[in-house]
N, C-alpha and C. Protein backbone atom coordinates (compact mmCIF):
# COMPACT_ATOMS: atom_id res chain seq x y z
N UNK A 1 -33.94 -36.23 -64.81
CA UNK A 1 -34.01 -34.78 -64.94
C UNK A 1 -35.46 -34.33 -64.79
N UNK A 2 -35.76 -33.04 -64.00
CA UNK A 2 -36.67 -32.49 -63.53
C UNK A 2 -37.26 -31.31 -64.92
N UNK A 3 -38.18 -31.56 -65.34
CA UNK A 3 -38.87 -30.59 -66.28
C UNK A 3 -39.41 -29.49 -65.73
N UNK A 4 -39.05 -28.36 -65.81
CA UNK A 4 -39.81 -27.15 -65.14
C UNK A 4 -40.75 -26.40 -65.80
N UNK A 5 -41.90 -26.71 -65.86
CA UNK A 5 -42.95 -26.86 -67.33
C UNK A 5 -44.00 -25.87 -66.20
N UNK A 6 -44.17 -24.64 -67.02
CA UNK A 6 -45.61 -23.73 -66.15
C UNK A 6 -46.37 -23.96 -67.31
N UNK A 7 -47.52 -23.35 -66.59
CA UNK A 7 -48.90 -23.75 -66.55
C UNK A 7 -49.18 -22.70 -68.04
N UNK A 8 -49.52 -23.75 -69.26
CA UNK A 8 -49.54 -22.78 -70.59
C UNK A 8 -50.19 -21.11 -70.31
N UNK A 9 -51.33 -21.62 -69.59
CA UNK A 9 -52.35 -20.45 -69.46
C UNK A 9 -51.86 -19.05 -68.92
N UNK A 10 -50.63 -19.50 -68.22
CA UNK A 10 -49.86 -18.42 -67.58
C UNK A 10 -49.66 -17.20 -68.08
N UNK A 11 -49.14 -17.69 -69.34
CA UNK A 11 -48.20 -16.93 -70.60
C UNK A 11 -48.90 -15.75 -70.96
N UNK A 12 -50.67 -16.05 -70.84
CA UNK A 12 -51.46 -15.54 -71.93
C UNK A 12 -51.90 -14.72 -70.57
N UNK A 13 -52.53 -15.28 -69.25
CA UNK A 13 -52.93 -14.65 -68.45
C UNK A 13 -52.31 -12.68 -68.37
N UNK A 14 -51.23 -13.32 -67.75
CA UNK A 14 -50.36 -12.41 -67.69
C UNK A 14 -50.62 -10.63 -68.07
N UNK A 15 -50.23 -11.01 -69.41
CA UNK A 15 -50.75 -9.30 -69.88
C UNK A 15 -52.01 -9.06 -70.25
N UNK A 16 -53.26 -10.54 -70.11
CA UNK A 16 -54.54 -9.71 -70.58
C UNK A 16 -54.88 -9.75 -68.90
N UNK A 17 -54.23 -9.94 -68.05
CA UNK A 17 -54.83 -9.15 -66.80
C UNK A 17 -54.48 -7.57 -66.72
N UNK A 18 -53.19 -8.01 -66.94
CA UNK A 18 -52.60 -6.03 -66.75
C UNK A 18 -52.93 -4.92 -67.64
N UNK A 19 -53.58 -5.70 -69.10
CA UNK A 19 -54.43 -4.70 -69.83
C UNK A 19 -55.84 -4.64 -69.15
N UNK A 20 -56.32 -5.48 -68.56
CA UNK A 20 -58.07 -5.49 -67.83
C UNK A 20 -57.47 -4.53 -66.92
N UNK A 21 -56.46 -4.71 -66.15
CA UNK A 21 -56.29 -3.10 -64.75
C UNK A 21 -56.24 -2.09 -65.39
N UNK A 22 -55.04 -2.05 -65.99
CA UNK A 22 -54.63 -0.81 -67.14
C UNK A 22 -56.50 0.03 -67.56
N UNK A 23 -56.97 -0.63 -68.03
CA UNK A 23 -58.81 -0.67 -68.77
C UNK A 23 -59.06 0.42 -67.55
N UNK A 24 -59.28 -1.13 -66.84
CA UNK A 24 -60.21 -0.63 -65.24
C UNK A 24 -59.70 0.73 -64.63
N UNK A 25 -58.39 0.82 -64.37
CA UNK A 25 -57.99 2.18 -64.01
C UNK A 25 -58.16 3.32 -64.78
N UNK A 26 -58.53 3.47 -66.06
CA UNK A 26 -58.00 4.62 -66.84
C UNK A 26 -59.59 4.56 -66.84
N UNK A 27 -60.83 4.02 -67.10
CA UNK A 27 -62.11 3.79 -67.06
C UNK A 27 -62.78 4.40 -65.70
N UNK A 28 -62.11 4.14 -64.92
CA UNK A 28 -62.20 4.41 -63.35
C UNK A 28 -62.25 6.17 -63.15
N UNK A 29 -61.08 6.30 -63.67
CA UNK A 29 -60.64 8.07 -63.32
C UNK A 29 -61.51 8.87 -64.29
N UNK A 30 -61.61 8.72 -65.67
CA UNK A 30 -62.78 9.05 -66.45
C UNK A 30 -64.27 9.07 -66.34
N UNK A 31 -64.04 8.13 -65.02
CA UNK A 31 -65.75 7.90 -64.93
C UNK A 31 -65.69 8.68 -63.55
N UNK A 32 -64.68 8.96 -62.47
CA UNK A 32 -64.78 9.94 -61.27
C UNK A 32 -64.87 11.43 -62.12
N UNK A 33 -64.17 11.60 -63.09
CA UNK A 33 -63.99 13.04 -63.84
C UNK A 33 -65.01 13.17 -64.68
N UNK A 34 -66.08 12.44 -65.27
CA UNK A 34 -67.15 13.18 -65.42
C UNK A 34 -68.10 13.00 -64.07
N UNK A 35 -68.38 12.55 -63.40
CA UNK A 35 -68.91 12.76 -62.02
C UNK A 35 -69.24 14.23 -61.49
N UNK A 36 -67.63 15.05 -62.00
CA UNK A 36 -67.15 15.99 -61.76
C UNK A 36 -68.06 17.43 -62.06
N UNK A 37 -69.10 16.90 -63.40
CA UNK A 37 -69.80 17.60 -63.98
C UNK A 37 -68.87 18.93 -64.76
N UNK A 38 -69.35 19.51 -65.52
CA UNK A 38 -68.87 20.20 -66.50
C UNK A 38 -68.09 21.41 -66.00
N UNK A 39 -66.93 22.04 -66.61
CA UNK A 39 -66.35 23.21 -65.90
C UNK A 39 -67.53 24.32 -65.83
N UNK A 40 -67.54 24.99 -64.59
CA UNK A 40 -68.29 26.53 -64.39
C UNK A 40 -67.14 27.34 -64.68
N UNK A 41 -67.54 28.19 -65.06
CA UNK A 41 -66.67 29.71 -65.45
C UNK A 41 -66.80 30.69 -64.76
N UNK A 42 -66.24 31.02 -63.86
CA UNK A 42 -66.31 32.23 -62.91
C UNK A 42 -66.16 33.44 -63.72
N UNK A 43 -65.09 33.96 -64.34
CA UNK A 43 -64.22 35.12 -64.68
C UNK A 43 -63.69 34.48 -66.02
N UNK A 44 -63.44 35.14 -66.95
CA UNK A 44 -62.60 34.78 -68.18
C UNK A 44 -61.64 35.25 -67.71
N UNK A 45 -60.55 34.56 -68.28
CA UNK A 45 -58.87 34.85 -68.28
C UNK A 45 -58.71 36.26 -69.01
N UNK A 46 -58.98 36.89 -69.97
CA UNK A 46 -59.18 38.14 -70.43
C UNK A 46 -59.17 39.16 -69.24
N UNK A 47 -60.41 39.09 -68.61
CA UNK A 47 -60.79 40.05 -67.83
C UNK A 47 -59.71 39.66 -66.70
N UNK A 48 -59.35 38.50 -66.11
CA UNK A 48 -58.29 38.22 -65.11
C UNK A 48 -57.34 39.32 -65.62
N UNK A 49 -56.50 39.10 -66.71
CA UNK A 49 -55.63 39.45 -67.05
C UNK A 49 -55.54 40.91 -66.79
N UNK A 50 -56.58 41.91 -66.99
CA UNK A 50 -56.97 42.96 -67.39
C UNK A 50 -56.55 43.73 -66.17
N UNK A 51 -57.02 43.14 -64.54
CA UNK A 51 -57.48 43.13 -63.35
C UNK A 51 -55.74 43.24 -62.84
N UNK A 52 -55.20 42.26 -63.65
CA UNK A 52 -53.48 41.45 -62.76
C UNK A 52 -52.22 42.49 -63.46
N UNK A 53 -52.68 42.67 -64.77
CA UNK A 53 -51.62 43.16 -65.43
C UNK A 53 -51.45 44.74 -65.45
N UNK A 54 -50.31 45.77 -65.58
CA UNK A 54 -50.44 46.83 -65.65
C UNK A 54 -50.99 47.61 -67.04
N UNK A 55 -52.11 48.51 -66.86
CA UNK A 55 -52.71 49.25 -68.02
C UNK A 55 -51.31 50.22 -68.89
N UNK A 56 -51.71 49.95 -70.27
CA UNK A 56 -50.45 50.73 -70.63
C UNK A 56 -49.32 50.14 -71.42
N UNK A 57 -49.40 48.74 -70.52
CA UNK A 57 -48.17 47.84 -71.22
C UNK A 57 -48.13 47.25 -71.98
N UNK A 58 -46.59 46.66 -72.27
CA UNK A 58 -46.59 45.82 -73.43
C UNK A 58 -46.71 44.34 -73.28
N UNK A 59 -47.96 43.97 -73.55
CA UNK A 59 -48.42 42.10 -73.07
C UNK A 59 -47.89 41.13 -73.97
N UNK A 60 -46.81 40.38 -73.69
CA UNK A 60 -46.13 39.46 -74.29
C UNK A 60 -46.71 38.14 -73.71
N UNK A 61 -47.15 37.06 -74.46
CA UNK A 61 -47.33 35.80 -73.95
C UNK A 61 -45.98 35.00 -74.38
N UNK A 62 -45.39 34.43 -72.79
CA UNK A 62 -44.02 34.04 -73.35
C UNK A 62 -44.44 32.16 -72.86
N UNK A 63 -43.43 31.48 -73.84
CA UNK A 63 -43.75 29.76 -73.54
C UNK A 63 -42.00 29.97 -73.73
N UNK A 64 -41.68 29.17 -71.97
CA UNK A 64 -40.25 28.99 -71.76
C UNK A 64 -39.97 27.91 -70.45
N UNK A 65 -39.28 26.83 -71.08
CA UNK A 65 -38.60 26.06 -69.60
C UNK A 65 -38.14 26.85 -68.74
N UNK A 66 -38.24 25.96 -67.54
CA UNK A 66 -37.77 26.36 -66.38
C UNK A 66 -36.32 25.98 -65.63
N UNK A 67 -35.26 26.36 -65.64
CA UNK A 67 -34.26 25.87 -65.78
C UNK A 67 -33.76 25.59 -64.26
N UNK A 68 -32.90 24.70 -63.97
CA UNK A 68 -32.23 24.01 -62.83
C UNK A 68 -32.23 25.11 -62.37
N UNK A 69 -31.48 26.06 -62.56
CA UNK A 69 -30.81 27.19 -61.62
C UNK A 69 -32.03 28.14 -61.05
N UNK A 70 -32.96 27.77 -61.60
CA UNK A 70 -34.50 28.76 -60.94
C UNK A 70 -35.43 27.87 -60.26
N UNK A 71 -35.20 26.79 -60.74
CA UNK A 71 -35.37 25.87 -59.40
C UNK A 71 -34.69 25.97 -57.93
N UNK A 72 -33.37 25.80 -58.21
CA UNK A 72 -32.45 25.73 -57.04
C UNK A 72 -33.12 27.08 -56.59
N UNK A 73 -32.95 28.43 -56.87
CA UNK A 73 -33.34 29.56 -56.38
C UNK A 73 -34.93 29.73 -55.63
N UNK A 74 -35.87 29.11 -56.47
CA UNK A 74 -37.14 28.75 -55.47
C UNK A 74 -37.11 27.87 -54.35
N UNK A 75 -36.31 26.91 -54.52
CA UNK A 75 -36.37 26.28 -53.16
C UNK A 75 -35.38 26.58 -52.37
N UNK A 76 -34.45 27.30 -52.61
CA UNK A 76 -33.28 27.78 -51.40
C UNK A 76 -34.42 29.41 -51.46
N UNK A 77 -34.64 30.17 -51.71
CA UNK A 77 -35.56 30.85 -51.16
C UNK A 77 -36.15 31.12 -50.42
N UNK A 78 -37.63 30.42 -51.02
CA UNK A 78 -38.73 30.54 -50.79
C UNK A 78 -39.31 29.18 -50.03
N UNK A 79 -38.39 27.86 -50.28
CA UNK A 79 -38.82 26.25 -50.09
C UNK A 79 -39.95 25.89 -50.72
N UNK A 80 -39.81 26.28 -51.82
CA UNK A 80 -41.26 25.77 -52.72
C UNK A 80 -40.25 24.94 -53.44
N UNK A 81 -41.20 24.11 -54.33
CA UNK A 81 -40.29 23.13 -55.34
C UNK A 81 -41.18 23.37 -56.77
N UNK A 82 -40.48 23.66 -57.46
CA UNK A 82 -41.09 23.73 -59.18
C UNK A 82 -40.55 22.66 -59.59
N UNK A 83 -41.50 22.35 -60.81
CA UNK A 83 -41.46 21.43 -61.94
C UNK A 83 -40.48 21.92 -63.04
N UNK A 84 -39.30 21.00 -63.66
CA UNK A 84 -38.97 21.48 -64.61
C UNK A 84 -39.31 21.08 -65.69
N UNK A 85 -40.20 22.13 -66.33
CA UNK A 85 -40.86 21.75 -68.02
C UNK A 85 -41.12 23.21 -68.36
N UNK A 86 -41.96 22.91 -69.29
CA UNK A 86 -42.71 24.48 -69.95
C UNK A 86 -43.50 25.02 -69.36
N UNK A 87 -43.23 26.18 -69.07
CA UNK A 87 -44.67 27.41 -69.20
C UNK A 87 -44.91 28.31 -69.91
N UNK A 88 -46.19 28.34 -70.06
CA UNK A 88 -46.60 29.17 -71.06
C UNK A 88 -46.89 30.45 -69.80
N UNK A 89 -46.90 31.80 -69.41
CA UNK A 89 -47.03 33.27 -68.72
C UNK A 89 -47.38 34.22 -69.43
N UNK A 90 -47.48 35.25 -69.09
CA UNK A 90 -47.67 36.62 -69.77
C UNK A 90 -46.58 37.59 -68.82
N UNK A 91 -45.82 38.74 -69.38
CA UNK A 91 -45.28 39.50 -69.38
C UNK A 91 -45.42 40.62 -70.02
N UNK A 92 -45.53 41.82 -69.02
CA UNK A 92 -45.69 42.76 -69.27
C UNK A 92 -44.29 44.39 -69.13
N UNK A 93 -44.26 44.66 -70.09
CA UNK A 93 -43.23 45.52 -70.30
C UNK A 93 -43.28 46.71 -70.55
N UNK A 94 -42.30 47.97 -69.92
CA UNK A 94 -42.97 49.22 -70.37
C UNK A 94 -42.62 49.21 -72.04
N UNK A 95 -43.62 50.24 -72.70
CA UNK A 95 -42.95 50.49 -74.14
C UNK A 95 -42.22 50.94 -74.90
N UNK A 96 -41.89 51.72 -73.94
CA UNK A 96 -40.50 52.71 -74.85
C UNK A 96 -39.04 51.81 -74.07
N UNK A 97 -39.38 51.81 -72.70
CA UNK A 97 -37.87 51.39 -71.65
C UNK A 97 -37.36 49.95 -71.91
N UNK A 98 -38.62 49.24 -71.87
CA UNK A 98 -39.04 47.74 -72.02
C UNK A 98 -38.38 46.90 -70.55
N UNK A 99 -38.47 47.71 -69.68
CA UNK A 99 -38.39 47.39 -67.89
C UNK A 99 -39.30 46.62 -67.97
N UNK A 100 -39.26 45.74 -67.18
CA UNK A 100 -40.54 44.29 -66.28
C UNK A 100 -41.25 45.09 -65.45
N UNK A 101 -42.72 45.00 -65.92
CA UNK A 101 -43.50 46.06 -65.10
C UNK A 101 -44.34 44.83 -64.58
N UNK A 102 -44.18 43.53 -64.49
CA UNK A 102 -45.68 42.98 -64.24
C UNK A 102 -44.99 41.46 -64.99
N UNK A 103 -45.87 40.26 -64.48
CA UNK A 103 -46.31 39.35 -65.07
C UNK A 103 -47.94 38.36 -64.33
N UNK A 104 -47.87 37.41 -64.98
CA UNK A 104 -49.18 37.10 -64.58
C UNK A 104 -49.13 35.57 -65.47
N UNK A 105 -49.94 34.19 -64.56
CA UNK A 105 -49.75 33.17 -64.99
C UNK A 105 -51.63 33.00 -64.73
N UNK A 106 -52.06 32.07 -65.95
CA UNK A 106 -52.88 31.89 -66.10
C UNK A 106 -53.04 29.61 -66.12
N UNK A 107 -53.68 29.28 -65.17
CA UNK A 107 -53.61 27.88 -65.45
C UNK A 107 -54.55 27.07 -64.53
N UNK A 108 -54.42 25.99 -64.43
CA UNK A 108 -55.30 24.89 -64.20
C UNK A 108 -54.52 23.62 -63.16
N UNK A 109 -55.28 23.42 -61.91
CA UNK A 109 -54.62 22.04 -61.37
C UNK A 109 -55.49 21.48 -61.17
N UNK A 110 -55.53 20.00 -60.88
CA UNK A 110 -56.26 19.03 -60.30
C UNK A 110 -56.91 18.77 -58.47
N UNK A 111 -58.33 19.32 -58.68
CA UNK A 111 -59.18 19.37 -57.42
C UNK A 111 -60.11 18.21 -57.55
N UNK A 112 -59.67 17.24 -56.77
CA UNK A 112 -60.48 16.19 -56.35
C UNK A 112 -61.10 15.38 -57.67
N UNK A 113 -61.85 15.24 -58.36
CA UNK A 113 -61.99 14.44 -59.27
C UNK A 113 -62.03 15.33 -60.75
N UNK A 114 -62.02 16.56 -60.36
CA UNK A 114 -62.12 17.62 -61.80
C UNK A 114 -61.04 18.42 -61.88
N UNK A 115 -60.90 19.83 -62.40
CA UNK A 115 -59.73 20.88 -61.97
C UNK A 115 -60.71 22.38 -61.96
N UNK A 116 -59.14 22.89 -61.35
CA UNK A 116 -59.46 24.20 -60.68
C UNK A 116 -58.80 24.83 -61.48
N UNK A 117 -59.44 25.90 -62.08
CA UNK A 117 -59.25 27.18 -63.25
C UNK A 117 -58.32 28.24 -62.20
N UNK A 118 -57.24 28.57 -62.24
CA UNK A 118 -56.68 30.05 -61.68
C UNK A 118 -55.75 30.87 -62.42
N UNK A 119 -55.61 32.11 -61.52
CA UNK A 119 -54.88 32.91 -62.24
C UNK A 119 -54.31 34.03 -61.19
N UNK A 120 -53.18 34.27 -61.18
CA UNK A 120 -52.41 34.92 -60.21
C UNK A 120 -51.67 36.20 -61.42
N UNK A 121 -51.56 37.86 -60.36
CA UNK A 121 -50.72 38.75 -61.25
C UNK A 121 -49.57 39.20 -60.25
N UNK A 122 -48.65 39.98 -60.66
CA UNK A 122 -47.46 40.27 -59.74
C UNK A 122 -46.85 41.24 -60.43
N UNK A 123 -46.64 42.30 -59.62
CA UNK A 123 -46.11 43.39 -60.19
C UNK A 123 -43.98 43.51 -60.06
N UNK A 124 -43.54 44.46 -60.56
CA UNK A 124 -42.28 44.36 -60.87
C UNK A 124 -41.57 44.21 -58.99
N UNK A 125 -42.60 44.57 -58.08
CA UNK A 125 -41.28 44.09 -56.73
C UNK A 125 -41.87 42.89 -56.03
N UNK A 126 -42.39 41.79 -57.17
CA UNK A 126 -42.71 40.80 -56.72
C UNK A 126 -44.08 40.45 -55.32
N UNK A 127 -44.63 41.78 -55.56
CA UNK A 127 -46.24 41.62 -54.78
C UNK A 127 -47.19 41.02 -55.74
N UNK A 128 -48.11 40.61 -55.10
CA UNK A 128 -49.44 39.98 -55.87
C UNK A 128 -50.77 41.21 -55.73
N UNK A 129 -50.78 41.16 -57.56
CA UNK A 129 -51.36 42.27 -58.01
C UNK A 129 -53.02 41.59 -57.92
N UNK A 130 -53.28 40.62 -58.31
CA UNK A 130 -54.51 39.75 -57.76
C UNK A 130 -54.45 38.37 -57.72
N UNK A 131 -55.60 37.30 -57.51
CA UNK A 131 -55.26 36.33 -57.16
C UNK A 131 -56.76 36.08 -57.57
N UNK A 132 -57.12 34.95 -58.65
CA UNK A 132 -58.44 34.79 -58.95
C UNK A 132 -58.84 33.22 -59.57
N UNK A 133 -60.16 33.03 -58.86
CA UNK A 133 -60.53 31.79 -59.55
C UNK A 133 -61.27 31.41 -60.70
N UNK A 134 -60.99 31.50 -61.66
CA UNK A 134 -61.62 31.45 -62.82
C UNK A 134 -62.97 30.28 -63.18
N UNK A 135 -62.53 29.16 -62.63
CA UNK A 135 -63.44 28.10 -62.95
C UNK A 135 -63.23 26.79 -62.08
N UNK A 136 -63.88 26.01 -61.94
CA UNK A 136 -64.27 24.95 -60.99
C UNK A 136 -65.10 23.88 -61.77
N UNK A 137 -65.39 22.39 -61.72
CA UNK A 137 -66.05 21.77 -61.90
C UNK A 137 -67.90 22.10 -61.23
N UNK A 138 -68.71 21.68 -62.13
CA UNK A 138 -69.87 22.09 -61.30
C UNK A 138 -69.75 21.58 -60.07
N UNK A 139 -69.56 20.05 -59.84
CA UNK A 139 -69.83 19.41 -58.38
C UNK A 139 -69.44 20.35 -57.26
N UNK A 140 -68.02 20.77 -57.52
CA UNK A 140 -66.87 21.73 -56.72
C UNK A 140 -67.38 23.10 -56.05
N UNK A 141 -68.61 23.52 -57.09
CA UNK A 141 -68.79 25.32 -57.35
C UNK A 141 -69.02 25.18 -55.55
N UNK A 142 -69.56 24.86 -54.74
CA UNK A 142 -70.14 24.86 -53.22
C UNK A 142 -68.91 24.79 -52.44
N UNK A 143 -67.97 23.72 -52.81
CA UNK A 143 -66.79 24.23 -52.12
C UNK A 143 -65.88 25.88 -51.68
N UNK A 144 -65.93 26.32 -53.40
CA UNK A 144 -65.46 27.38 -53.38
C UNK A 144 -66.04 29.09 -52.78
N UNK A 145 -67.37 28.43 -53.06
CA UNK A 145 -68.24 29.87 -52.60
C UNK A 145 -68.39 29.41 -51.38
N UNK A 146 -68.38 28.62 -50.84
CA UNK A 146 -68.67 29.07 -49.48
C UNK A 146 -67.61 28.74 -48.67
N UNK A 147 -66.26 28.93 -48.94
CA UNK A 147 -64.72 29.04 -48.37
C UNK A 147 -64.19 30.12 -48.89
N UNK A 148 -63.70 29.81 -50.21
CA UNK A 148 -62.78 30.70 -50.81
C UNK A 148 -62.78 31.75 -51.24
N UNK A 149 -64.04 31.27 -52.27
CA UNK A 149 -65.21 32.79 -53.52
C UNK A 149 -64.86 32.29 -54.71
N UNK A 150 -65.79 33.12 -55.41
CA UNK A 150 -65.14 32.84 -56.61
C UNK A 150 -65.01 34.22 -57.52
N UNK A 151 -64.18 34.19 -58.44
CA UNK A 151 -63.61 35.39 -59.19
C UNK A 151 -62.57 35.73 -58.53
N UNK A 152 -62.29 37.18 -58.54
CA UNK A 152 -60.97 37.90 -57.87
C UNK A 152 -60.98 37.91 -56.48
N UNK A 153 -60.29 36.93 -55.70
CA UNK A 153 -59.84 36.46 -54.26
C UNK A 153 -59.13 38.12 -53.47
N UNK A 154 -59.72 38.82 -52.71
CA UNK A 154 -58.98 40.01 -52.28
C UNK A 154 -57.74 39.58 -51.64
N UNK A 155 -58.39 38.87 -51.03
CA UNK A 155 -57.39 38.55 -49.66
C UNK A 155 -55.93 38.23 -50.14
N UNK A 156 -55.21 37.92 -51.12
CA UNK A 156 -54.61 38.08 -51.92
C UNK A 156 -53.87 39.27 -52.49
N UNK A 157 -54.65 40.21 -52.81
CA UNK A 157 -53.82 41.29 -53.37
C UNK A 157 -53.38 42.20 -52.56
N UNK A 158 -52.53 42.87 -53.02
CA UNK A 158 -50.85 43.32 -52.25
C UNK A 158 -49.94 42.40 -51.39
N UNK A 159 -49.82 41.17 -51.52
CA UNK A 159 -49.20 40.18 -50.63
C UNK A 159 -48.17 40.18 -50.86
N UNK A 160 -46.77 40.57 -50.38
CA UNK A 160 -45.40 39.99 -51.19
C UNK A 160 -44.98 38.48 -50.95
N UNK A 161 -44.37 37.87 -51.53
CA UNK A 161 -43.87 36.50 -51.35
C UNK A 161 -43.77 35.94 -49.98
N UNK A 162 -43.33 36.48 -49.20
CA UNK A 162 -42.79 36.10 -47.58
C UNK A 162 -44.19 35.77 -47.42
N UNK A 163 -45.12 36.92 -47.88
CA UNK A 163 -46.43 37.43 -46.67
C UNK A 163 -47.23 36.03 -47.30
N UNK A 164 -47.00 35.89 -48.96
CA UNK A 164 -48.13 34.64 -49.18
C UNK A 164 -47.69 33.42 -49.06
N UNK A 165 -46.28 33.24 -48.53
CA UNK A 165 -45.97 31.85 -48.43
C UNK A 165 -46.30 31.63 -46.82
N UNK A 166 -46.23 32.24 -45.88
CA UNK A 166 -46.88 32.79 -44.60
C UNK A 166 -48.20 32.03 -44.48
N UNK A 167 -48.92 33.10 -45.29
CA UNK A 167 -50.63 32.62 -45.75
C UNK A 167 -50.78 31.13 -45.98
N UNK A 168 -50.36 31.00 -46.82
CA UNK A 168 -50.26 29.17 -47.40
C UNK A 168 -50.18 28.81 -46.24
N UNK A 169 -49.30 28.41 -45.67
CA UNK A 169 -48.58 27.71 -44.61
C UNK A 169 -49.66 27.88 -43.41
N UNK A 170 -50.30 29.04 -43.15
CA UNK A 170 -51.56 29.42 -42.26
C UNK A 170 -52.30 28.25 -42.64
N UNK A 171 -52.72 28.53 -43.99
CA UNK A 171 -54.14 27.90 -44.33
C UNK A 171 -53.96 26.66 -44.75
N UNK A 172 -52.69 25.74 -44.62
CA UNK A 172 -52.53 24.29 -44.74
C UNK A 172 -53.62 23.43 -44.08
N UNK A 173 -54.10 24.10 -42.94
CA UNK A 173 -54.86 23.06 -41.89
C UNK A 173 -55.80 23.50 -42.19
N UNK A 174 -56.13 24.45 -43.02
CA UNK A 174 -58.16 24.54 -43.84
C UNK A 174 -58.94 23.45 -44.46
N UNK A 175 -59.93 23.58 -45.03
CA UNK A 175 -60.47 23.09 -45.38
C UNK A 175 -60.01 22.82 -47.04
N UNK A 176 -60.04 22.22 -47.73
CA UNK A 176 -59.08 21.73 -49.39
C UNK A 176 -59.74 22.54 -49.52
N UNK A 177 -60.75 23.47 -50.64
CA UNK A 177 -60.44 24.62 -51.27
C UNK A 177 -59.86 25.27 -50.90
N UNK A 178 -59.85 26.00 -49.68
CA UNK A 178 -59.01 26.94 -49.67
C UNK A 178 -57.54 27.04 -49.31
N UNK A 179 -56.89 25.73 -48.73
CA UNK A 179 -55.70 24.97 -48.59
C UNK A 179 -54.89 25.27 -49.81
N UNK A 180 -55.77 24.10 -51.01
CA UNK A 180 -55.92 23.74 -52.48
C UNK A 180 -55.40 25.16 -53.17
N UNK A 181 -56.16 25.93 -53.37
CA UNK A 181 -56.03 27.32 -53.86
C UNK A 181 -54.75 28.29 -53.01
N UNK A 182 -54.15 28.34 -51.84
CA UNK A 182 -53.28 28.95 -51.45
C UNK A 182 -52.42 28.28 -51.97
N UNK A 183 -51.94 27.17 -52.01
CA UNK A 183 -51.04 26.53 -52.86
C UNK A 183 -50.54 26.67 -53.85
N UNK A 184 -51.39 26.62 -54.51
CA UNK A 184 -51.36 27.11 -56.50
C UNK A 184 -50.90 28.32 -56.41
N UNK A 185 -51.46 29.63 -55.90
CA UNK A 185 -51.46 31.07 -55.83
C UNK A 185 -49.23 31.01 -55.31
N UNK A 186 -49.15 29.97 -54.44
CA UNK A 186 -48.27 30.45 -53.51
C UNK A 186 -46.70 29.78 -55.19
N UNK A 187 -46.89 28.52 -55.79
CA UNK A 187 -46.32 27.92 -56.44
C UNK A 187 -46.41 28.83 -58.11
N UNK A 188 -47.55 29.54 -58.29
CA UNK A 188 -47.68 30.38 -59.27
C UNK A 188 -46.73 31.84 -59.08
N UNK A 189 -47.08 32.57 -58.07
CA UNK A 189 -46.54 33.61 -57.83
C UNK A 189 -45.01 33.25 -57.70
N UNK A 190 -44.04 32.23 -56.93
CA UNK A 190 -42.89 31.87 -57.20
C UNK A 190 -42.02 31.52 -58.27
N UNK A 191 -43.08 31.25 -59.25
CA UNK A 191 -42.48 30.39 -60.80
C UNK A 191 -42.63 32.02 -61.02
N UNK A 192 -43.96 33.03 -61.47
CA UNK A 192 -43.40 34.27 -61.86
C UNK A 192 -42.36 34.91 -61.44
N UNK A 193 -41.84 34.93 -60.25
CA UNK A 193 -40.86 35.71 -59.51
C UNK A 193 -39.93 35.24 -60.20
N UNK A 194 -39.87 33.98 -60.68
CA UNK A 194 -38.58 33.04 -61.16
C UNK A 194 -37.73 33.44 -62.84
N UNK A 195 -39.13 33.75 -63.50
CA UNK A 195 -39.19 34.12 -64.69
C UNK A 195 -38.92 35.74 -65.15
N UNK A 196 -39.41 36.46 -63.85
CA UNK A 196 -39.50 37.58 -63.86
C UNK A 196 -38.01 38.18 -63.66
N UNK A 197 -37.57 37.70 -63.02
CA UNK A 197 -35.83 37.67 -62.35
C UNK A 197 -34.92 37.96 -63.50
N UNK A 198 -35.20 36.63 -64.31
CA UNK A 198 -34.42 36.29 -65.34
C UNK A 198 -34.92 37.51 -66.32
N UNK A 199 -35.71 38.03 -66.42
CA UNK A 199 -36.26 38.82 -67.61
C UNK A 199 -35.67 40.16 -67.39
N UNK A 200 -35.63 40.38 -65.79
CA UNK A 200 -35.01 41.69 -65.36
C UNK A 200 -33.83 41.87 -65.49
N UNK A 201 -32.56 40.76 -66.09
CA UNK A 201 -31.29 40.38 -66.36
C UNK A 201 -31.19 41.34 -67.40
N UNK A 202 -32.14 41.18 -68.10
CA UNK A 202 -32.13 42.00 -69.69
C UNK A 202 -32.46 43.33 -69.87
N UNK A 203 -32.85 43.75 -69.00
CA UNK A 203 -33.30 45.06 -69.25
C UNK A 203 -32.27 46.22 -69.66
């Protein structure tokens, strides 16, 4: 009879290699992300807000999943694809009627080794009320000013959905900021439309 005997060292190898990658990788991305240098602040979210939302109203900050059926509806739409989890938005309502006059998403994605601060507003027939960059990694700030801008993006406001998924789709073959940033604007303004829909159910 044949003994099938491995090599003791095996046993042990094993997971203190995949904790040394595990190390090395998570060490790796931490050490590209401070590279990144510290966030710049273009615009506070305040003043975004101020700029996106209608004067007058009633500003609700709402935190709500995103459900299958507003998925299916963004991508038979529009062909965008959302995430289903939480968002946190703002909604704005008249005060006496309590009609959907407005919403506006305030958030953050991942640009190259740091993230990108934004913030998109949209009024009740689903146009984009502004479109703004709040903040950037220092390394980044050169990307943005000399493509995109920084603060409140014009080129952006009054766009309806068709016109900014259009845009996106234009500016796919740009240069990543401004690719990067039509994206977000185009996936932000759709998740509001999404939320906004459902809110208008209630009125």
């Amino acid at each position: 009879m044949v003994l099938n005997i491995r090599n003791p060292l095996s046993y042990l190898l094993t997971p203190v290699l995949a904790i040394c990658l595990t190390l090395g990788i998570t060490q790796n991305a931490q050490a590209h992300k401070g590279h990144a240098g510290p966030m710049i602040d273009f615009m506070k979210s305040k003043a975004a807000l101020k700029e996106m939302l209608p004067s007058g109203a009633k500003i609700v900050k709402r935190k709500q999943p995103l459900k299958e059926s507003a998925i299916e509806w963004a991508e038979k739409t529009y062909g965008v694809e959302l995430d289903e989890k939480v968002y946190s938005y703002y909604l704005a309502t008249h005060k006496t009627d309590k009609t959907v006059m407005g919403a506006a998403y305030v958030s953050k994605t991942h640009y190259r080794h740091g993230d990108l601060k934004f913030a998109v507003g949209m009024d009740a027939d689903h146009r984009i009320t502004q479109a703004a960059i709040l903040g950037v990694n220092e390394k980044y700030v050169v990307d943005f000013e000399g493509n995109v801008g920084t603060g409140l993006i014009a080129d952006y406001a009054g766009l309806s959905l068709k016109e900014l998924i259009a845009k996106a789709d234009e500016l796919a073959s740009s240069d990543k900021a401004t690719r990067e940033f039509a994206a977000a604007v185009r996936d932000a303004a759709v998740l509001l439309a999404a939320f906004m829909q459902k809110a208008q159910q209630y009125d």
